[in-house]
C-alpha atoms as a PDB file:
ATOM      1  CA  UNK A   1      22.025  14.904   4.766  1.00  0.00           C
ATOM      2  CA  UNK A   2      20.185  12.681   7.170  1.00  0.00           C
ATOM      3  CA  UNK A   3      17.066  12.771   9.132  1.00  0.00           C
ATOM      4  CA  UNK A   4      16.222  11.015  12.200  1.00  0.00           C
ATOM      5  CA  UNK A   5      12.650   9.409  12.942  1.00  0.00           C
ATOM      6  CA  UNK A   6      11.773   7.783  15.809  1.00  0.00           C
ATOM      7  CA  UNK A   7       9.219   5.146  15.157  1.00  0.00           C
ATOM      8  CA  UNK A   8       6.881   2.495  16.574  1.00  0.00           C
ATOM      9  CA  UNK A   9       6.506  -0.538  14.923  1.00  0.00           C
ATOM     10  CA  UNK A  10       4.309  -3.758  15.911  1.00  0.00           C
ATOM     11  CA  UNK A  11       5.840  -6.684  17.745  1.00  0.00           C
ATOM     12  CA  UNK A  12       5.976  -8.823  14.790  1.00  0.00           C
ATOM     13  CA  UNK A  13       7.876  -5.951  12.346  1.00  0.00           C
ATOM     14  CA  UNK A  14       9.672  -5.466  15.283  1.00  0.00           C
ATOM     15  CA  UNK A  15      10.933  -9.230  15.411  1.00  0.00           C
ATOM     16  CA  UNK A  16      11.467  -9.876  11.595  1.00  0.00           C
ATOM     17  CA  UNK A  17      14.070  -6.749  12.246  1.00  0.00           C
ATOM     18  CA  UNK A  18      15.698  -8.227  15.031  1.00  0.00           C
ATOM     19  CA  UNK A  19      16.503 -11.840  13.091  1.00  0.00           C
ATOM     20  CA  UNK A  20      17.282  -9.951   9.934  1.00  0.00           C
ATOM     21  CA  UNK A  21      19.992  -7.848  12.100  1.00  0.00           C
ATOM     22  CA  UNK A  22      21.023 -10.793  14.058  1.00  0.00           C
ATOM     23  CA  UNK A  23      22.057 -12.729  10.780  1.00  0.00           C
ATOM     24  CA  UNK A  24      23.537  -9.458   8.772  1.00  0.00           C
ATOM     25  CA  UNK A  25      25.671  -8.458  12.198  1.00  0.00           C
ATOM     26  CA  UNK A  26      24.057  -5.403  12.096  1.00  0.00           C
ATOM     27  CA  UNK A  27      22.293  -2.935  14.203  1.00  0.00           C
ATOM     28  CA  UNK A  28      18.539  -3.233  13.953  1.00  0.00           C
ATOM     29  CA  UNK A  29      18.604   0.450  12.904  1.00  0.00           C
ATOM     30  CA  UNK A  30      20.792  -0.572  10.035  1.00  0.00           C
ATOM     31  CA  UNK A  31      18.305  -2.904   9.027  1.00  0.00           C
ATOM     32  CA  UNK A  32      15.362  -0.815   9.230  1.00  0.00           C
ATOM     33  CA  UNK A  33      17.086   2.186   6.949  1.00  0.00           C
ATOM     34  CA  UNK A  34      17.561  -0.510   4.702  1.00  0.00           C
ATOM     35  CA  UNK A  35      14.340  -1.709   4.431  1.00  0.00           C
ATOM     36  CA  UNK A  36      13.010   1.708   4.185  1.00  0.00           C
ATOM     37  CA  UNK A  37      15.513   2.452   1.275  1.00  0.00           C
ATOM     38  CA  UNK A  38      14.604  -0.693  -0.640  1.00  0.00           C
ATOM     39  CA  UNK A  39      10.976  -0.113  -0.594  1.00  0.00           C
ATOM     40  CA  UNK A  40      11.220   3.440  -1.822  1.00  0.00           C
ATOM     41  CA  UNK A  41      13.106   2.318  -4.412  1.00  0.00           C
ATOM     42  CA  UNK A  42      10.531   0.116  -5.548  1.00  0.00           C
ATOM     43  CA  UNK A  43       7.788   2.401  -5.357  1.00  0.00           C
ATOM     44  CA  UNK A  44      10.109   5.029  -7.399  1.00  0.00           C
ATOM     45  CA  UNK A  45      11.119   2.250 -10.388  1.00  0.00           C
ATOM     46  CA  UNK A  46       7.380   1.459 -10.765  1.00  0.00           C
ATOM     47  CA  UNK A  47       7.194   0.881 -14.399  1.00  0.00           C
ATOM     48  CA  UNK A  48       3.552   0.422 -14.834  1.00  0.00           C
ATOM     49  CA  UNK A  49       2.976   3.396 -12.292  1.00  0.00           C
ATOM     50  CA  UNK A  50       1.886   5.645 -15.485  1.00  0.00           C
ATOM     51  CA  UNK A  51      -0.488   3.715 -16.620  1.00  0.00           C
ATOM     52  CA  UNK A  52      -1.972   3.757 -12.731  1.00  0.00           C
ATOM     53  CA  UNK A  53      -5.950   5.587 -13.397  1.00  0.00           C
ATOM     54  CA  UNK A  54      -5.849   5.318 -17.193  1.00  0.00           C
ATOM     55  CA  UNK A  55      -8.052   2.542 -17.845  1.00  0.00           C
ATOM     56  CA  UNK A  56     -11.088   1.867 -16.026  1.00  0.00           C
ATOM     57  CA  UNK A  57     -11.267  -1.172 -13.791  1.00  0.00           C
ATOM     58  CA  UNK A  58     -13.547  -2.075 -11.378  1.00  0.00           C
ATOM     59  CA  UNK A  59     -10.621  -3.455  -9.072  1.00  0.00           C
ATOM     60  CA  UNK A  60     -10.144  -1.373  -6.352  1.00  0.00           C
ATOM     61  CA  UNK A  61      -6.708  -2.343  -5.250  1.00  0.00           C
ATOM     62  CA  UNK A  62      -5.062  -2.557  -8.848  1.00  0.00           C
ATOM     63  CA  UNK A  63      -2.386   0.674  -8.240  1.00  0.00           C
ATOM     64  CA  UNK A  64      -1.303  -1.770  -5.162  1.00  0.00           C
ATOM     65  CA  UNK A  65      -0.936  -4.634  -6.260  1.00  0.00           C
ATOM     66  CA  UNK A  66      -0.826  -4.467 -10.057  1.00  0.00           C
ATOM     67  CA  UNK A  67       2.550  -6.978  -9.642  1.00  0.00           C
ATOM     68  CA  UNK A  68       0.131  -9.451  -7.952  1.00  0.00           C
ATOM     69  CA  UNK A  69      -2.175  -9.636 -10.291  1.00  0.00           C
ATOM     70  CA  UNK A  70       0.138  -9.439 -13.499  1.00  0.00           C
ATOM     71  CA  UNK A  71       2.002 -12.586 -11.783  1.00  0.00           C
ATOM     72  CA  UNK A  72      -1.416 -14.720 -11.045  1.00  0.00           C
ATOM     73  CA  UNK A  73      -2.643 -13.657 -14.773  1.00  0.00           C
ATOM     74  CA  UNK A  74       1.121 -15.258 -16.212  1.00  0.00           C
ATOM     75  CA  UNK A  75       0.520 -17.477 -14.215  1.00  0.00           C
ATOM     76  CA  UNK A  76      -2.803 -18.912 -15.656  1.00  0.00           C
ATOM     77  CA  UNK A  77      -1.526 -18.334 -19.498  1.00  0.00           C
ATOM     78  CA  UNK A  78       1.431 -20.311 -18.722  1.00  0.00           C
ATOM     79  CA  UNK A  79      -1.059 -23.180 -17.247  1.00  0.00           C
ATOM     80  CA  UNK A  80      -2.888 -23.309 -20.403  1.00  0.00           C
ATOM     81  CA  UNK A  81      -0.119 -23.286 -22.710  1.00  0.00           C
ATOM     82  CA  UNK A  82       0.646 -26.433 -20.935  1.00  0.00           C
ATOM     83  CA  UNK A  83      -2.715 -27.879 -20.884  1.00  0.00           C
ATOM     84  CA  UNK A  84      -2.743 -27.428 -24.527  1.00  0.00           C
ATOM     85  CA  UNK A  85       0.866 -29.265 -24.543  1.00  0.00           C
ATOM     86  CA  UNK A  86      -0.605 -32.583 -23.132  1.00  0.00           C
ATOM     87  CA  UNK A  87      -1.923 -35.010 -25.430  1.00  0.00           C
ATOM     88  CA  UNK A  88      -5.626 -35.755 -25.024  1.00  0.00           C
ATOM     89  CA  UNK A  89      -7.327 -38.812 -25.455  1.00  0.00           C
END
């Protein structure tokens, strides 16, 4: 069963929506349901959400943007691994 919600988004939401719609062929409404599906999704398949509040952490915005910060931290390992790679002299 579906629900209807009537919502009001900012100008700039509002555009993406319209050029995502325009390129699918779809209705704008379309669009937005899937949007809405896809990021539920996301929050559902969360496999670090269990660990969100175990450990302490004095970053505020962690349960957020925990994928952020996992990608920056790979991010930096990978860099050194490749500094180490490069001969020095």
């Amino acid at each position: 069963m579906g629900h209807t919600l009537q919502l009001e988004v900012p100008e700039d939401v509002y555009e993406s929506l319209l050029r995502s719609a325009k390129q699918t062929g779809q209705r704008p409404e379309a669009v937005a349901v899937q949007w809405l599906v896809s990021a539920t999704v996301k929050l559902e398949d969360d496999p670090l959400e269990a660990f969100i509040g175990v450990f302490p952490s004095n970053i505020g915005d962690w349960g957020d943007r925990h994928d952020s910060y996992i990608g920056a931290a790979t991010l930096d390992q990978h860099d050194d691994m490749s500094d180490d790679s490069q001969p020095h002299g």
